[in-house]
Protein backbone atom coordinates (compact mmCIF):
# COMPACT_ATOMS: atom_id res chain seq x y z
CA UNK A 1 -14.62 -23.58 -64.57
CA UNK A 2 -14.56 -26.54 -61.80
CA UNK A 3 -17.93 -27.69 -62.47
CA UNK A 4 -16.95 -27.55 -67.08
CA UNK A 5 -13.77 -29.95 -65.93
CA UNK A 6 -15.78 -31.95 -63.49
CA UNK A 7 -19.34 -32.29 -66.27
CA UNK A 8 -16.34 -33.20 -69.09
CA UNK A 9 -14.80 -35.56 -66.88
CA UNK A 10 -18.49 -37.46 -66.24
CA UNK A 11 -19.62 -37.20 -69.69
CA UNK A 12 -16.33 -39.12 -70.64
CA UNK A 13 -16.50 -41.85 -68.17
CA UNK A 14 -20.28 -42.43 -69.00
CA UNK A 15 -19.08 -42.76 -73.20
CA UNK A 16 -16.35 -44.90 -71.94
CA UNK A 17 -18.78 -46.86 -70.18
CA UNK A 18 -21.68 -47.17 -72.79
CA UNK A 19 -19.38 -47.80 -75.63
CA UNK A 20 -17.89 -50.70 -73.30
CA UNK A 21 -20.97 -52.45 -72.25
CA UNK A 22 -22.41 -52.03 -75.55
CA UNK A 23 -19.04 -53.85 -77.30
CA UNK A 24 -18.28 -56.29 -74.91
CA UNK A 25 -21.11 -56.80 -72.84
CA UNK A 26 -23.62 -56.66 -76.47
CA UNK A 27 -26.41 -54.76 -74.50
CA UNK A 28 -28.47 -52.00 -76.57
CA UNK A 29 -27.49 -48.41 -76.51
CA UNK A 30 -29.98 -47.74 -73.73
CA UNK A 31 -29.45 -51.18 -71.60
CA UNK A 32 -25.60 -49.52 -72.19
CA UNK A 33 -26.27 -46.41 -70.76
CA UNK A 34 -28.52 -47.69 -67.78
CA UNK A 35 -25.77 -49.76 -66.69
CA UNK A 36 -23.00 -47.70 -66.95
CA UNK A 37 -24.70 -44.56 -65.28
CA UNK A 38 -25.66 -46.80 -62.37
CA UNK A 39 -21.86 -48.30 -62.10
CA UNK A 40 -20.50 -44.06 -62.21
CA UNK A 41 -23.45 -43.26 -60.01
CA UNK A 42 -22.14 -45.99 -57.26
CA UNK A 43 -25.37 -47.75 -57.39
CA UNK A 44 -24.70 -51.20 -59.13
CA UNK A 45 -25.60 -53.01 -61.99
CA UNK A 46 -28.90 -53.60 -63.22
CA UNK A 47 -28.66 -56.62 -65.96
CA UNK A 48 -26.69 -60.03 -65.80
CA UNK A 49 -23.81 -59.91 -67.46
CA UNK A 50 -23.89 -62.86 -70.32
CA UNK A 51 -20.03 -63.87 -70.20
CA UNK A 52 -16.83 -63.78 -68.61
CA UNK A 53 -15.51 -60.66 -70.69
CA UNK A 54 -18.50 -58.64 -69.57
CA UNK A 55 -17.87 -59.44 -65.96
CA UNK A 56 -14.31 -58.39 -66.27
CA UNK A 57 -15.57 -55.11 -67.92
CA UNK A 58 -18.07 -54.31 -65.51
CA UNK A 59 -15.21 -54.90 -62.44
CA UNK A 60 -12.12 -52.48 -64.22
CA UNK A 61 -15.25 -50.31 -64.86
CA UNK A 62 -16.33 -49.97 -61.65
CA UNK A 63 -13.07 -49.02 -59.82
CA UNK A 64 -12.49 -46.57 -63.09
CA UNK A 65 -16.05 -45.38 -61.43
CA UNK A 66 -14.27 -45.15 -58.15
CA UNK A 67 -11.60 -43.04 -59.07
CA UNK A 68 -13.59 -40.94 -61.30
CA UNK A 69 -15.89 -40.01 -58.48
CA UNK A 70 -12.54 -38.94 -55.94
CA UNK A 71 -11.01 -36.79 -58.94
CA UNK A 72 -14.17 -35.09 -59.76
CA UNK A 73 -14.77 -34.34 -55.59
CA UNK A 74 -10.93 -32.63 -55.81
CA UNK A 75 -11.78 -30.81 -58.76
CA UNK A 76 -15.23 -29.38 -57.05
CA UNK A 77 -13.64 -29.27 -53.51
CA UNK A 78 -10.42 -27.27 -54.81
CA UNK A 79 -12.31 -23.74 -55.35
CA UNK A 80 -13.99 -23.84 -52.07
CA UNK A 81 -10.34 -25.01 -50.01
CA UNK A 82 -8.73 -22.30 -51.68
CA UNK A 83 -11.06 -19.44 -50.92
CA UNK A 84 -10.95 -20.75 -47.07
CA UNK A 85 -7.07 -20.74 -47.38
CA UNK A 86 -7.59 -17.37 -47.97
CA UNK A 87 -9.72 -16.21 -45.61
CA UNK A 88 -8.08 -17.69 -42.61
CA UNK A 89 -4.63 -15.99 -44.33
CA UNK A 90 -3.10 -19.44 -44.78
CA UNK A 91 -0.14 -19.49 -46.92
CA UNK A 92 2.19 -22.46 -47.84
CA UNK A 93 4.69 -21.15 -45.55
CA UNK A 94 2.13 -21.92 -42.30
CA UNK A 95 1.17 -25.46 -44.15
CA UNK A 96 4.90 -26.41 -43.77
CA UNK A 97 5.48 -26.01 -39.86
């Protein structure tokens, strides 16, 4: 179920993205999905941006990126925490002390 949440929550960011630099930015569909699975995959841009509305895009788009890479590690991590919780027999009570 982690890993439906976590694909949904990629596949968003990368529309969100490609619609973005598509609009604002006026690259191609493909230039728009290049750039913006580079930005979510923390590896940069690839093409200059052409103006001053792009460039602002691009930055709020990359610490969107940012964030939507720390959620999506919770969401996988979460499971796996859990199930160690339980094997060590860790409840909230010893968490509080």
């Amino acid at each position: 179920m982690s890993v439906l949440v976590a694909a949904s929550l990629i596949f968003v960011a990368l529309c969100i993205g490609v619609i973005g630099y598509h609009y604002v930015a006026g690259f191609d569909w493909i230039d728009s999905v290049l750039e913006a699975s580079m930005i979510l995959g923390g590896m940069g841009p690839i093409n200059m941006l052409p103006n001053p509305e792009a460039k602002l895009f691009a930055a709020g788009y990359a610490l969107f990126s940012g964030l939507v890479f720390i959620a999506i590690m919770g969401i996988m991590l979460a499971p796996v925490t859990h199930r160690m919780l339980h094997k060590f027999h860790i409840d909230e009570g010893d968490l509080r002390r």
